[in-house]
C-alpha atoms as a PDB file:
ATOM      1  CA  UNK A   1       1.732 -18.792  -5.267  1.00  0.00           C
ATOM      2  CA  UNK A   2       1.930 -15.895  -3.246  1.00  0.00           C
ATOM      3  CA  UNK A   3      -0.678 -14.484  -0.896  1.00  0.00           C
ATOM      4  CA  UNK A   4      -0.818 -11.021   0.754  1.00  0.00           C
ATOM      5  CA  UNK A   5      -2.067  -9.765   3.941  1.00  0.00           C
ATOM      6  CA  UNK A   6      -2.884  -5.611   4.520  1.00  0.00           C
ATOM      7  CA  UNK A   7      -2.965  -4.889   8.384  1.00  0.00           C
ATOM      8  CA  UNK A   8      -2.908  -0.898   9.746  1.00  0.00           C
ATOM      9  CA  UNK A   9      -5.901   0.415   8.317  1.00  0.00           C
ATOM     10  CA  UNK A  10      -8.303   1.945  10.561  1.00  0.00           C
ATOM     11  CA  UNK A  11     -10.078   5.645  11.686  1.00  0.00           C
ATOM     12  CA  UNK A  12      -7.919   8.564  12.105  1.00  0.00           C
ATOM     13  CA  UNK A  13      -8.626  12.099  12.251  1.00  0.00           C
ATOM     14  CA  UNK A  14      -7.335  15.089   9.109  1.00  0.00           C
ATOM     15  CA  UNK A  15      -3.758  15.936   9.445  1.00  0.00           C
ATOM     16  CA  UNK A  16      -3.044  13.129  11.358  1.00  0.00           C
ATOM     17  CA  UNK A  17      -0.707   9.945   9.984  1.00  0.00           C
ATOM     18  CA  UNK A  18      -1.132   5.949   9.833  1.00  0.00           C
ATOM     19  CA  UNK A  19       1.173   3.342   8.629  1.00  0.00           C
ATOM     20  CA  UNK A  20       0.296   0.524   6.428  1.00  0.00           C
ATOM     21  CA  UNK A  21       1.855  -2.837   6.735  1.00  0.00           C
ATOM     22  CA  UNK A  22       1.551  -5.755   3.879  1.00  0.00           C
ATOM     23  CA  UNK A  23       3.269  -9.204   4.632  1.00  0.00           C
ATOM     24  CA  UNK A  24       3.572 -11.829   1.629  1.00  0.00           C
ATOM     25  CA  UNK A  25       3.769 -15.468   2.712  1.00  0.00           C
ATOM     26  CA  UNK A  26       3.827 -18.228   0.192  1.00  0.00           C
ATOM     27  CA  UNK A  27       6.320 -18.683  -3.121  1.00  0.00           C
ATOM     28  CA  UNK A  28       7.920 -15.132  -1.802  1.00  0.00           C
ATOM     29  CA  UNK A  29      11.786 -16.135  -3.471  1.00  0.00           C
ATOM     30  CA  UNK A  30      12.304 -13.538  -6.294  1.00  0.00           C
ATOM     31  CA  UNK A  31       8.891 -11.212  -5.533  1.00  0.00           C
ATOM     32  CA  UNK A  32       9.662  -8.074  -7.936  1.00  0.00           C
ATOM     33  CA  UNK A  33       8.588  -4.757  -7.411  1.00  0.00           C
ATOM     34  CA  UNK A  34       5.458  -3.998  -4.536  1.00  0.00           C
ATOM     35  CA  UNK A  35       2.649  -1.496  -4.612  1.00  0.00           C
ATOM     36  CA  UNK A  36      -0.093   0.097  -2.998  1.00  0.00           C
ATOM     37  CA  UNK A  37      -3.492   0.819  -4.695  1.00  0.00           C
ATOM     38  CA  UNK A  38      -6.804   2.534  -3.204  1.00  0.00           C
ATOM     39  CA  UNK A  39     -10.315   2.638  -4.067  1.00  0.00           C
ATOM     40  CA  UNK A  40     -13.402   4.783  -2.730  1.00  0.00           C
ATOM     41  CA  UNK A  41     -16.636   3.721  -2.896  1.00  0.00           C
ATOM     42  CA  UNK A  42     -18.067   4.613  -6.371  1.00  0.00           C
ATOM     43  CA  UNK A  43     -14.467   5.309  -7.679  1.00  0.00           C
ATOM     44  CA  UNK A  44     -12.595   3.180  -9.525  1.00  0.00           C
ATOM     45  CA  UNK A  45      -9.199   1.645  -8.514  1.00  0.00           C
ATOM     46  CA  UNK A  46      -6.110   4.141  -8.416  1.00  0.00           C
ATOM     47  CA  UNK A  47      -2.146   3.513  -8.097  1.00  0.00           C
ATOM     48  CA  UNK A  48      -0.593   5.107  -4.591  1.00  0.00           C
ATOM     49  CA  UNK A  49       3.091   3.976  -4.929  1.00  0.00           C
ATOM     50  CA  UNK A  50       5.328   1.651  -6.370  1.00  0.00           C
ATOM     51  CA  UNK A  51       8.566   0.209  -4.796  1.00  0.00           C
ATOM     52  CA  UNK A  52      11.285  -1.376  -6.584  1.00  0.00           C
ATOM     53  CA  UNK A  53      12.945  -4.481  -4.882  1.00  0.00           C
ATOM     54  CA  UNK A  54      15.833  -1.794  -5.003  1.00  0.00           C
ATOM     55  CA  UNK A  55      14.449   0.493  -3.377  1.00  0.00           C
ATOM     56  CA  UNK A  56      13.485   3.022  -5.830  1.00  0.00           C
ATOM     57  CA  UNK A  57      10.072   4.342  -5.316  1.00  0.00           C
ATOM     58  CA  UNK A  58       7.431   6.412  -7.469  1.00  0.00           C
ATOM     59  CA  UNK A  59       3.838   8.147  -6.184  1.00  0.00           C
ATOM     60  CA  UNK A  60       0.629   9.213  -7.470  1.00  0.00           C
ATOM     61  CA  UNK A  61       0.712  13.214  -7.350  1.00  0.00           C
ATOM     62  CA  UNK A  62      -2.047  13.272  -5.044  1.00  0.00           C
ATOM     63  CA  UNK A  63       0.099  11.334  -2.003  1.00  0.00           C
ATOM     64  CA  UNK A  64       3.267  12.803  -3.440  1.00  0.00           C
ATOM     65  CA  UNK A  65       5.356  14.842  -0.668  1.00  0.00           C
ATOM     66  CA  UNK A  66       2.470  13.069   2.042  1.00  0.00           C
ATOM     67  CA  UNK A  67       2.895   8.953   1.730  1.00  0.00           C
ATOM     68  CA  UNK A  68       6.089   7.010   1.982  1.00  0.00           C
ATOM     69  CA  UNK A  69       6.872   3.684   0.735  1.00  0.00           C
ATOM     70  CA  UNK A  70       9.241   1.173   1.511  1.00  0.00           C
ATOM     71  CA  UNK A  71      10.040  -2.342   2.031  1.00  0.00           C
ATOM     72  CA  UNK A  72      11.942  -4.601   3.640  1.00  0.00           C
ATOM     73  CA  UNK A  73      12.912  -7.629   1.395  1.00  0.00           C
ATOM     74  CA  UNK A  74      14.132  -9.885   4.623  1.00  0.00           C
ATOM     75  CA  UNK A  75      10.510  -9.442   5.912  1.00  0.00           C
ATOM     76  CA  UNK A  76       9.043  -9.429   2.313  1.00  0.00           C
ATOM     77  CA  UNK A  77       6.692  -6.390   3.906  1.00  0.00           C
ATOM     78  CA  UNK A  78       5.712  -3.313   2.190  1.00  0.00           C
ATOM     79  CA  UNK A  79       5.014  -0.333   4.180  1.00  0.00           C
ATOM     80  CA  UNK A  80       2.998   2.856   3.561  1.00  0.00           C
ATOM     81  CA  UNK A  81       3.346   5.614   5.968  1.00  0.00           C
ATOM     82  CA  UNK A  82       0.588   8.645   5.214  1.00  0.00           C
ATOM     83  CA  UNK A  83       1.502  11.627   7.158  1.00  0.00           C
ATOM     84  CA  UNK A  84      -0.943  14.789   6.840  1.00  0.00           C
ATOM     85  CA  UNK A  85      -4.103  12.527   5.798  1.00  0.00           C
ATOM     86  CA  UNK A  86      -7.075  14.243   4.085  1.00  0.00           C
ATOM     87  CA  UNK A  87     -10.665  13.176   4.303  1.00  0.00           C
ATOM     88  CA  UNK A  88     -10.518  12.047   0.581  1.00  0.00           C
ATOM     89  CA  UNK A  89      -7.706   9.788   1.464  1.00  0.00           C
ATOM     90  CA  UNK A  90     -10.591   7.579   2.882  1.00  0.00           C
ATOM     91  CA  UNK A  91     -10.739   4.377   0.741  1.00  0.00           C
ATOM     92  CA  UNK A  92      -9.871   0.461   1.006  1.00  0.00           C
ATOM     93  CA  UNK A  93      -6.328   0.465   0.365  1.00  0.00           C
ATOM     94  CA  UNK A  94      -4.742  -2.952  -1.239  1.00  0.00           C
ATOM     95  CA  UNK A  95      -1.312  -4.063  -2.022  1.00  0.00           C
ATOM     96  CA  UNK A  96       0.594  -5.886  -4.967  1.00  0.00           C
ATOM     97  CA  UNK A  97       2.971  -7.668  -5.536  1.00  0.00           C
ATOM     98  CA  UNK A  98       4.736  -9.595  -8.940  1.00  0.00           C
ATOM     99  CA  UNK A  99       6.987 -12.724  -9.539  1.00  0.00           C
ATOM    100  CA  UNK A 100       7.995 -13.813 -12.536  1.00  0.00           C
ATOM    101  CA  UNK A 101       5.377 -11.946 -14.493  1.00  0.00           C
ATOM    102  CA  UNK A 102       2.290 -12.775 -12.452  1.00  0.00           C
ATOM    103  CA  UNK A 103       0.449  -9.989 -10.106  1.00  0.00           C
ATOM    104  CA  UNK A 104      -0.970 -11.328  -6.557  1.00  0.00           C
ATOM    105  CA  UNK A 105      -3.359  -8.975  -4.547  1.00  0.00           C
ATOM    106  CA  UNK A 106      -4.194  -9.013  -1.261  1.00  0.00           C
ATOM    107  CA  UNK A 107      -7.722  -8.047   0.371  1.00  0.00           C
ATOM    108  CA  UNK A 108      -7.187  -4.803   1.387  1.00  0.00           C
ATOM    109  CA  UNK A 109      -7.502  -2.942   4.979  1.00  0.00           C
ATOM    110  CA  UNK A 110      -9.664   0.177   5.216  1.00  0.00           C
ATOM    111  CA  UNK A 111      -8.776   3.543   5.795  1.00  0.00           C
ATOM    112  CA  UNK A 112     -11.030   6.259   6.858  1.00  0.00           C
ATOM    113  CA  UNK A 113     -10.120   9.957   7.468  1.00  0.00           C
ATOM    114  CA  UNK A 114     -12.784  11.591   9.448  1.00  0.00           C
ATOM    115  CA  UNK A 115     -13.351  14.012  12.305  1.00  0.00           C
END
């Protein structure tokens, strides 16, 4: 079993950046690729990024050139820095993890871009 924990999330102003942090605890030998997923209220849930336990990483095309993922496997963290942040960037943003074929999710932090 492996459990999740968001932390970072908070108020911040347009144009202006925040980093996400997401520690796994538990089972955490072998954890596979990590993720970060969003939702707004009213919206359903939408894919942010994708790291590989390589390194390799992949983004949504409306973060793409803005957000940054990466990990550090020693720490089993996953990190999003969001640089340039728009008001509909606002939403509670969760992260994911797999091992040996089963997803874990953890609560989610909230993020709100406002002036």
């Amino acid at each position: 079993q492996v459990q999740l924990v968001e932390s970072g999330g908070g108020l911040v102003q347009p144009g202006r950046s925040l980093r996400l942090s997401c520690a796994a605890s538990g089972s955490v030998f072998r954890i596979d690729a990590m993720g970060w997923y969003r939702q707004a209220p009213g919206k359903e849930r939408e894919w942010v990024a994708t790291v590989t336990r390589a390194g390799a990483t992949s983004y949504a095309s409306s973060v793409k050139g803005r957000f940054t993922i990466s990990r550090d496997n020693a720490e089993n963290t996953v990190y999003l820095q969001m640089n340039s942040l728009k008001p509909e960037d606002s939403a509670v943003y969760y992260c994911n993890t797999f091992r040996y074929g089963l997803g874990y999710w953890g609560q989610g932090t909230q993020v709100t871009v406002s002036s």
